[in-house]
PDB file of N, CA and C in Angstrom:
ATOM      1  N   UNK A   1       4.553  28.284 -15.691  1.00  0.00           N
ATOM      2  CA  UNK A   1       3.246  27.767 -15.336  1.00  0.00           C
ATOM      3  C   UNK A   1       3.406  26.668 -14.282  1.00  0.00           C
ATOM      4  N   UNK A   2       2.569  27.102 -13.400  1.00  0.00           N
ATOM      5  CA  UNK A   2       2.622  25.691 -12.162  1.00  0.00           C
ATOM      6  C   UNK A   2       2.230  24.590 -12.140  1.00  0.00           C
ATOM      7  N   UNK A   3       2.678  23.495 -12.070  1.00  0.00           N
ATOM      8  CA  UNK A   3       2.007  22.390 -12.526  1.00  0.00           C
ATOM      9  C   UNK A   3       0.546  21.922 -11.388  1.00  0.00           C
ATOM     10  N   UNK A   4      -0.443  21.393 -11.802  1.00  0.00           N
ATOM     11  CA  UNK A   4      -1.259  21.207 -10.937  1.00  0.00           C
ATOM     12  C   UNK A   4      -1.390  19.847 -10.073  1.00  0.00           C
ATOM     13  N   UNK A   5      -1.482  19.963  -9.176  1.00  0.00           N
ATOM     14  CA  UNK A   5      -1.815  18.894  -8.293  1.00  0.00           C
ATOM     15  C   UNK A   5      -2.993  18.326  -8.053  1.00  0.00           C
ATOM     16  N   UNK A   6      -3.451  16.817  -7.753  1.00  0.00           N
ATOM     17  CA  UNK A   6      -4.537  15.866  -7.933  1.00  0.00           C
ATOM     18  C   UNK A   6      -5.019  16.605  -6.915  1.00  0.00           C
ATOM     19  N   UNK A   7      -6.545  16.530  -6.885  1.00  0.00           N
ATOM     20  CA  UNK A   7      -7.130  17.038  -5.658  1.00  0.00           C
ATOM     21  C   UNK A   7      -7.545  16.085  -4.581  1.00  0.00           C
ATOM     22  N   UNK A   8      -7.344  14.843  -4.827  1.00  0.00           N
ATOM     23  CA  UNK A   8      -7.230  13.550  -3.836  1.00  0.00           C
ATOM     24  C   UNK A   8      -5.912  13.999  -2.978  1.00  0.00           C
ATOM     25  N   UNK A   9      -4.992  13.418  -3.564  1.00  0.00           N
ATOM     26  CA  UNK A   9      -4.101  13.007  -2.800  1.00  0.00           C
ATOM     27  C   UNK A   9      -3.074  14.585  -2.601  1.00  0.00           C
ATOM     28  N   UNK A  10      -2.943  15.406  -3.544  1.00  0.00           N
ATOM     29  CA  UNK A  10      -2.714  16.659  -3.228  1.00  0.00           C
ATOM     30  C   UNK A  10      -1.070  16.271  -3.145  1.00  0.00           C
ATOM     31  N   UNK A  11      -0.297  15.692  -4.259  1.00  0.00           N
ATOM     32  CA  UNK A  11       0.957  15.142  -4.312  1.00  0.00           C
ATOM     33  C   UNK A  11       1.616  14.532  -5.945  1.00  0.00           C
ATOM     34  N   UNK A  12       0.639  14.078  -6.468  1.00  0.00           N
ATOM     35  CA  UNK A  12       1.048  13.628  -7.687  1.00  0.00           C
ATOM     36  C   UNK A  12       0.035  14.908  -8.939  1.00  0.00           C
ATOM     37  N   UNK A  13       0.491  14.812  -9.937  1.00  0.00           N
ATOM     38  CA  UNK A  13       0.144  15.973 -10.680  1.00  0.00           C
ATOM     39  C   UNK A  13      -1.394  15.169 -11.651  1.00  0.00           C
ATOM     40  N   UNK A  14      -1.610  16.533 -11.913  1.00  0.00           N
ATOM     41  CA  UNK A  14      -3.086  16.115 -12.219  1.00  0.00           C
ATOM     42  C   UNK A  14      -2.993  15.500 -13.879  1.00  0.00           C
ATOM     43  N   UNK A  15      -3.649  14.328 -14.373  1.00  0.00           N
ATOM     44  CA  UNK A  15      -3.659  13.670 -15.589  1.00  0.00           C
ATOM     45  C   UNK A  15      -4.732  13.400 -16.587  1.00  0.00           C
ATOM     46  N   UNK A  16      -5.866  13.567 -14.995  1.00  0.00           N
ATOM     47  CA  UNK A  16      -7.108  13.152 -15.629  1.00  0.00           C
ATOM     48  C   UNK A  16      -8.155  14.300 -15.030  1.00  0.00           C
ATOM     49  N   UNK A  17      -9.343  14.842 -15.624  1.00  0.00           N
ATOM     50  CA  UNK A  17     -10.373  15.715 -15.803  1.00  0.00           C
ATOM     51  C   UNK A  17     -11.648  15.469 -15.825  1.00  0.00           C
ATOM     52  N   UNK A  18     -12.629  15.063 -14.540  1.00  0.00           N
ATOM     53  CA  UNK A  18     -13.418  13.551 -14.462  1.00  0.00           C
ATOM     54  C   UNK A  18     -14.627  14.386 -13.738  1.00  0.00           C
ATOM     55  N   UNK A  19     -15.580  14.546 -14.454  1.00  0.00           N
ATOM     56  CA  UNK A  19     -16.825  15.125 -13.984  1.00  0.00           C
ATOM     57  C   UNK A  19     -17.857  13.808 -12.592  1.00  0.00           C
ATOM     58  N   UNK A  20     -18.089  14.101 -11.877  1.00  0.00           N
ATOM     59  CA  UNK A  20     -18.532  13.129 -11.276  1.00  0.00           C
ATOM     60  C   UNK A  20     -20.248  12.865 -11.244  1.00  0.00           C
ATOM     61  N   UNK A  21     -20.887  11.520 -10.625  1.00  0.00           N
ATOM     62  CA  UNK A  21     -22.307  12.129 -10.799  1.00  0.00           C
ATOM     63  C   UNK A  21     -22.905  13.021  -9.899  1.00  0.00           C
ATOM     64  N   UNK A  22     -22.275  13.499  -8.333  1.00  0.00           N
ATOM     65  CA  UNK A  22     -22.860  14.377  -7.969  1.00  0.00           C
ATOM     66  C   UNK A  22     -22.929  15.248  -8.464  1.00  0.00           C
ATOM     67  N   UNK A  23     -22.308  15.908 -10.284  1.00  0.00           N
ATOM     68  CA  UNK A  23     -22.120  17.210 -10.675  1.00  0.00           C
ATOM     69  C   UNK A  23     -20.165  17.762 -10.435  1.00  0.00           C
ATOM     70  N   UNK A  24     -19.922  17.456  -9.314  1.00  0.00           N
ATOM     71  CA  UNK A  24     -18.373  17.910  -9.442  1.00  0.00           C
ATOM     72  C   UNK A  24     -17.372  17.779 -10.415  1.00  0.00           C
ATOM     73  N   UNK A  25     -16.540  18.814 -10.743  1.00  0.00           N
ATOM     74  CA  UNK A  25     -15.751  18.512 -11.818  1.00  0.00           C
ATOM     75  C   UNK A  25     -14.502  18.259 -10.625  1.00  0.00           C
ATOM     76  N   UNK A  26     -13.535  17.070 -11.031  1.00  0.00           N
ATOM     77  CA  UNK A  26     -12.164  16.954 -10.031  1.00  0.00           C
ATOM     78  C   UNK A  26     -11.106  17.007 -11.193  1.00  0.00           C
ATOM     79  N   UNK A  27      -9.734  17.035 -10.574  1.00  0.00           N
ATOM     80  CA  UNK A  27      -9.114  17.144 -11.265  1.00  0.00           C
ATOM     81  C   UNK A  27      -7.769  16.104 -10.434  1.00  0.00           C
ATOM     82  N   UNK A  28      -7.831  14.720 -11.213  1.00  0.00           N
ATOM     83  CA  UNK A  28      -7.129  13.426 -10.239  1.00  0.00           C
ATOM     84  C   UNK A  28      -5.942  13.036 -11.156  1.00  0.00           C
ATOM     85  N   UNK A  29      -4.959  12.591 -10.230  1.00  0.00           N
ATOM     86  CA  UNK A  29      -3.801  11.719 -10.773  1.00  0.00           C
ATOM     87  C   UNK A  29      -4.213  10.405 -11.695  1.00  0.00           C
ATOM     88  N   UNK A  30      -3.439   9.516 -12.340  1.00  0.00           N
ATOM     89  CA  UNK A  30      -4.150   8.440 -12.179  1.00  0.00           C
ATOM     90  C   UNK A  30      -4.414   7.572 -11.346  1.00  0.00           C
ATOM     91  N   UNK A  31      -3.579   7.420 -10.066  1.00  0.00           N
ATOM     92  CA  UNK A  31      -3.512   6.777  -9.100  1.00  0.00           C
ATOM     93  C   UNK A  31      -5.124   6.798  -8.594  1.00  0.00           C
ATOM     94  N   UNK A  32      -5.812   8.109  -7.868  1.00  0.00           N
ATOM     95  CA  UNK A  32      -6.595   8.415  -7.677  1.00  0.00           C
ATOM     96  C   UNK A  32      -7.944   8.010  -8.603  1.00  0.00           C
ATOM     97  N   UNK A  33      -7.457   8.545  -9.808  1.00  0.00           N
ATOM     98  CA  UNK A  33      -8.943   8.274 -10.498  1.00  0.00           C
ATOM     99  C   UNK A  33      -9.530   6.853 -10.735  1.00  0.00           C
ATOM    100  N   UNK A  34      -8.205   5.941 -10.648  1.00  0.00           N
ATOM    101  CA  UNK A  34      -8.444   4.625 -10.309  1.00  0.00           C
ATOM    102  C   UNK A  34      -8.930   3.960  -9.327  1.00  0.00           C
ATOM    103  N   UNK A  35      -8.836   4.877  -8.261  1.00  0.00           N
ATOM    104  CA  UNK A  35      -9.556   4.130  -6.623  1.00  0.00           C
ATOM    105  C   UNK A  35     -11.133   4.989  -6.720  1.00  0.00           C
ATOM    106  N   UNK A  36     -11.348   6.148  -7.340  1.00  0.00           N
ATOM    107  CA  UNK A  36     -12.472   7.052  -7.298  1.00  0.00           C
ATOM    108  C   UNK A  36     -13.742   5.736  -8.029  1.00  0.00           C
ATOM    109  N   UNK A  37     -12.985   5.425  -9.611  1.00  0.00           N
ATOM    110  CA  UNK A  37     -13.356   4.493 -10.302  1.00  0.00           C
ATOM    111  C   UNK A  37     -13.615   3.522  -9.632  1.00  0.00           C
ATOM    112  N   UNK A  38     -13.240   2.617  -8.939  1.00  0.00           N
ATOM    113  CA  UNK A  38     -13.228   1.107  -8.277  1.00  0.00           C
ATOM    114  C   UNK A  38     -14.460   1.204  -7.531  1.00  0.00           C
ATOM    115  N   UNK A  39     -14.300   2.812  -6.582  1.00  0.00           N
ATOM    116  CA  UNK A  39     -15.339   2.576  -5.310  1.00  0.00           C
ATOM    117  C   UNK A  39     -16.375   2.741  -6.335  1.00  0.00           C
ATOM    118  N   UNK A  40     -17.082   3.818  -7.512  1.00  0.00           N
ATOM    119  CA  UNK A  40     -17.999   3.498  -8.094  1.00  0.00           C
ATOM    120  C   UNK A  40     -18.625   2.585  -8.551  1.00  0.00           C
ATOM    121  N   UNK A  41     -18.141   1.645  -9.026  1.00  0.00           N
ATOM    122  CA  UNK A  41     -17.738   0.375  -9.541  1.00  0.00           C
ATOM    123  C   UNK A  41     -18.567  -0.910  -8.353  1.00  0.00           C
ATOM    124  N   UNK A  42     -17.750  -0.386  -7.427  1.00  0.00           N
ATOM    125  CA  UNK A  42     -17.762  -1.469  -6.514  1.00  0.00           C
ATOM    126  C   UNK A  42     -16.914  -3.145  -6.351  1.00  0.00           C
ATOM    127  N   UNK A  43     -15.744  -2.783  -7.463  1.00  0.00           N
ATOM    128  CA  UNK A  43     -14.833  -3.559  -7.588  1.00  0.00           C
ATOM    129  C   UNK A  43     -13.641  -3.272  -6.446  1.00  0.00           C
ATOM    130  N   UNK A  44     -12.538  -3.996  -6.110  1.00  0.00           N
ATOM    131  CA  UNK A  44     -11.504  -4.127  -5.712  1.00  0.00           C
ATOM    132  C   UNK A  44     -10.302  -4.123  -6.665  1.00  0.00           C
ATOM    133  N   UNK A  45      -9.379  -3.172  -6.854  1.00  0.00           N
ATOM    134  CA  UNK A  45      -8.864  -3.419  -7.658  1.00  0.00           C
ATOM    135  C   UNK A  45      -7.016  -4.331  -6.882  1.00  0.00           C
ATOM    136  N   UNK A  46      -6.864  -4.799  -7.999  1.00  0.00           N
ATOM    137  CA  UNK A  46      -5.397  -5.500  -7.776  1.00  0.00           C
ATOM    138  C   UNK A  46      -3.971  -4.772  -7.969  1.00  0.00           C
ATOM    139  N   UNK A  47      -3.220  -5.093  -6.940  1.00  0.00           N
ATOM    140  CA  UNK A  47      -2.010  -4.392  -7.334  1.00  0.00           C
ATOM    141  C   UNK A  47      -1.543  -4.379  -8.840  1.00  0.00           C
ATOM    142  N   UNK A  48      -0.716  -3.009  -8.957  1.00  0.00           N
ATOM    143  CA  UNK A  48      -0.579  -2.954 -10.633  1.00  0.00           C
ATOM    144  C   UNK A  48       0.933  -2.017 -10.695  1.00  0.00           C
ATOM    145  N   UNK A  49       1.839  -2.150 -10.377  1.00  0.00           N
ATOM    146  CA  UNK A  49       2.883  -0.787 -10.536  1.00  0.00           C
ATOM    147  C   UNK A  49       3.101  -0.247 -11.964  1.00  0.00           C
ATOM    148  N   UNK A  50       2.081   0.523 -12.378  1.00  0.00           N
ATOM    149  CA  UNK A  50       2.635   1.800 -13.285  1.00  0.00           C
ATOM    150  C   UNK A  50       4.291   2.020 -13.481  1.00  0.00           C
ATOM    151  N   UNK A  51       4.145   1.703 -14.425  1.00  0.00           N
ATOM    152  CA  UNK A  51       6.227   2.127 -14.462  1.00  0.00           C
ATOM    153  C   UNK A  51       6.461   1.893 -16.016  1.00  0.00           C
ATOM    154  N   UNK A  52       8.375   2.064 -16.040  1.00  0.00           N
ATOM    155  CA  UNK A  52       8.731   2.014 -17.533  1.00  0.00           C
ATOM    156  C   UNK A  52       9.540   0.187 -17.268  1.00  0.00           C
ATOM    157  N   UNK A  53       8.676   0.084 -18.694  1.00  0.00           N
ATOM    158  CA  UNK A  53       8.631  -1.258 -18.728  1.00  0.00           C
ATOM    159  C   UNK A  53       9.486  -1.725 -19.881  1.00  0.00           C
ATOM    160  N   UNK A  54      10.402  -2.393 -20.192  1.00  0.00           N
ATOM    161  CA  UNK A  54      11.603  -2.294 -21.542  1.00  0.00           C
ATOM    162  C   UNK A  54      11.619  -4.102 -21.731  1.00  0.00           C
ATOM    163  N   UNK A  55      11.646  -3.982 -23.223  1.00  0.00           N
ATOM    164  CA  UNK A  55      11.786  -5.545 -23.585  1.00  0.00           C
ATOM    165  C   UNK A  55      12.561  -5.711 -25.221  1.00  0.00           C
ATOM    166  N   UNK A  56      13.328  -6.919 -25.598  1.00  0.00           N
ATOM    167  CA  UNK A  56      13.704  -6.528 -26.686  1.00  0.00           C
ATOM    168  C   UNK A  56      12.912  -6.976 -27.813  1.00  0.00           C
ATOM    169  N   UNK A  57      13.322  -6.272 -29.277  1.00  0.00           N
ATOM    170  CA  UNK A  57      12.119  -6.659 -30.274  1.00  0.00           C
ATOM    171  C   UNK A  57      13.104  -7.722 -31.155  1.00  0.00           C
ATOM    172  N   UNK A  58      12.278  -7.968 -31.859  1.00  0.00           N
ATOM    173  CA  UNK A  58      12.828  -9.136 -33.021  1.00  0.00           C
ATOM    174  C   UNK A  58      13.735  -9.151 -33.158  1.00  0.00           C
ATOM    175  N   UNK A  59      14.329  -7.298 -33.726  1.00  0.00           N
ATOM    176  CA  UNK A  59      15.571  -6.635 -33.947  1.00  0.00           C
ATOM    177  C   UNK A  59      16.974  -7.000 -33.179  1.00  0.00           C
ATOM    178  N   UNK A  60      16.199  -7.432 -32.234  1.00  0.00           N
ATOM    179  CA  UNK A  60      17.407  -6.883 -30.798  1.00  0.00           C
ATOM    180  C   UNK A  60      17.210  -5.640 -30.688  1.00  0.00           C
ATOM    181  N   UNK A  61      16.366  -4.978 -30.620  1.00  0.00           N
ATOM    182  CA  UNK A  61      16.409  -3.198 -30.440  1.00  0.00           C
ATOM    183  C   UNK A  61      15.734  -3.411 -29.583  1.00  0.00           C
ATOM    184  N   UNK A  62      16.638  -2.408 -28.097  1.00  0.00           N
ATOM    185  CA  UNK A  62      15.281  -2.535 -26.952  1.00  0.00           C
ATOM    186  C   UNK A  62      14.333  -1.628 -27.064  1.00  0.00           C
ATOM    187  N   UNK A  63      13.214  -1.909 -26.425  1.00  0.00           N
ATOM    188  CA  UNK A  63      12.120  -0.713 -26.597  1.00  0.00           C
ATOM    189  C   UNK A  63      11.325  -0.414 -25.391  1.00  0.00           C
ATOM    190  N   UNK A  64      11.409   0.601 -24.621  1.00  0.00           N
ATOM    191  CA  UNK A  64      10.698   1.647 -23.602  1.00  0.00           C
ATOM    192  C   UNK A  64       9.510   1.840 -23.342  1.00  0.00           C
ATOM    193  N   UNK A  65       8.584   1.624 -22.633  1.00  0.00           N
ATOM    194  CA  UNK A  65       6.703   1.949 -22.221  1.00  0.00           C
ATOM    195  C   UNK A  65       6.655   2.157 -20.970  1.00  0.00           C
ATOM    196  N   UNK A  66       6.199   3.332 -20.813  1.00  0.00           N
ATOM    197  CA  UNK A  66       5.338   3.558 -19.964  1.00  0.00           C
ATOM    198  C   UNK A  66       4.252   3.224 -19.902  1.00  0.00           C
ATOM    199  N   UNK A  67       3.969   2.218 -18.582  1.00  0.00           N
ATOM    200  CA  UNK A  67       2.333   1.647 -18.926  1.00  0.00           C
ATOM    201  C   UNK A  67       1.655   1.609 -17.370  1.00  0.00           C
ATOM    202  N   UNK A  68       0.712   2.237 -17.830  1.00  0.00           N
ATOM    203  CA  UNK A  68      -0.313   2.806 -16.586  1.00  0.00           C
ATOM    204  C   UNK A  68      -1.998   1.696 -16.961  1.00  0.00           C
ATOM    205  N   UNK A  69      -2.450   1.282 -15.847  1.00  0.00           N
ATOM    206  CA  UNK A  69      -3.690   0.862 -15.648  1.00  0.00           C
ATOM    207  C   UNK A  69      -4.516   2.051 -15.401  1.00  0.00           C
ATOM    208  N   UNK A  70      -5.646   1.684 -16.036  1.00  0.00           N
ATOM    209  CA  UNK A  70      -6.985   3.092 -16.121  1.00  0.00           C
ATOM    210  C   UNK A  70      -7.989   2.465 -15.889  1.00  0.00           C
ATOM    211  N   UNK A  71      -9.120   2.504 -15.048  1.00  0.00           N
ATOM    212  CA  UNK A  71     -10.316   1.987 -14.835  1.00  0.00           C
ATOM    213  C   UNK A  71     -11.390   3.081 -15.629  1.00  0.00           C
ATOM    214  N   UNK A  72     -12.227   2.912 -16.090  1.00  0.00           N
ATOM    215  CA  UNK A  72     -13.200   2.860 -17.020  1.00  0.00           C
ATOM    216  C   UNK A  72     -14.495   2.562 -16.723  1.00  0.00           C
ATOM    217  N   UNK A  73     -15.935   2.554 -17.263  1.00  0.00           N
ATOM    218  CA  UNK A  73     -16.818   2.435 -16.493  1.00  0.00           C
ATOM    219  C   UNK A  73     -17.016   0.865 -17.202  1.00  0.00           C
ATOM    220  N   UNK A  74     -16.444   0.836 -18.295  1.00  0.00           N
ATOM    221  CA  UNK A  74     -16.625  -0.614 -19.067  1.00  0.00           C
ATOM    222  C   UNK A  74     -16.118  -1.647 -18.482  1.00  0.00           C
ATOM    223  N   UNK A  75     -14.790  -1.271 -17.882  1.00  0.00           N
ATOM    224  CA  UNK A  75     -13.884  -1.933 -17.803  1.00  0.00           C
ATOM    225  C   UNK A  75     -12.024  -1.549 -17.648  1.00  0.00           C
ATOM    226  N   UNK A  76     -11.133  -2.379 -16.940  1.00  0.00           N
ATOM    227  CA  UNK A  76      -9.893  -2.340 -16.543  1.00  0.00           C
ATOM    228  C   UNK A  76      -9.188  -2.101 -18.395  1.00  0.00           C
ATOM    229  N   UNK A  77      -8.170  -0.783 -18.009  1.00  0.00           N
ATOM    230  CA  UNK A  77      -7.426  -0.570 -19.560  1.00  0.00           C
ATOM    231  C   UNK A  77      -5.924  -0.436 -18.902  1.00  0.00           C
ATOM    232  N   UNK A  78      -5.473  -1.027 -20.160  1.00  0.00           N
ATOM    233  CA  UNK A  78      -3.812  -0.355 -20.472  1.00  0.00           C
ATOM    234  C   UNK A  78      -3.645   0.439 -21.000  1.00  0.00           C
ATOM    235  N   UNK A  79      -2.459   1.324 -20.610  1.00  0.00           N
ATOM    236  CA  UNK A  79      -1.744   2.576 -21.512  1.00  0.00           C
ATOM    237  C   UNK A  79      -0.329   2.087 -21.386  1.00  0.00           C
ATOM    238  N   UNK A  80       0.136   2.060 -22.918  1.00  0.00           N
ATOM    239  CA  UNK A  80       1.340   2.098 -23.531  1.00  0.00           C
ATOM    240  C   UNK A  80       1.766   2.885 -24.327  1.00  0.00           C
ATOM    241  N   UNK A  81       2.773   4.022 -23.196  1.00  0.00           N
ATOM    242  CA  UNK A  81       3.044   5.487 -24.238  1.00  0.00           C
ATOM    243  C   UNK A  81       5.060   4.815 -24.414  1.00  0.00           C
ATOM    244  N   UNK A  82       5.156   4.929 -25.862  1.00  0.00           N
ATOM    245  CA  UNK A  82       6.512   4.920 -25.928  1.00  0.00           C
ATOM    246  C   UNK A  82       7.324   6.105 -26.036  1.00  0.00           C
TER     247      UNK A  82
END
């Protein structure tokens, strides 16, 4: 199966499934759905690098996240997938 590509940027794979209000259904990275979001919005958003982020716990055991910024109509979110 082929993986699908954002229809913005036509480079990073598709994550998110985002009906718009003209009626369009898109199919965006998160990168994308975050700038789609902003211009709705009418916010500016701030640099943010998405990446794997590692820190140690109480344990001394290190621990791994992937953490992505998501814009929202409420409001700016985190994702922390371990």
């Amino acid at each position: 199966m082929a993986i699908k590509q954002c229809q913005m940027c036509r480079k990073n794979e598709v994550d998110i499934y985002v009906d718009t209000s003209q009626g369009e259904s898109m199919e965006l990275c998160w990168e994308c759905n975050n700038q789609l979001a902003a211009k709705y919005l009418g916010i500016t958003l701030e640099p943010f690098r998405n990446g794997i982020y590692e820190f140690a716990g109480i344990r001394k055991r290190n621990h791994k996240f992937m953490i992505r910024k998501i814009i929202h109509p409420v409001g700016i979110g985190y994702q922390a997938v371990y």
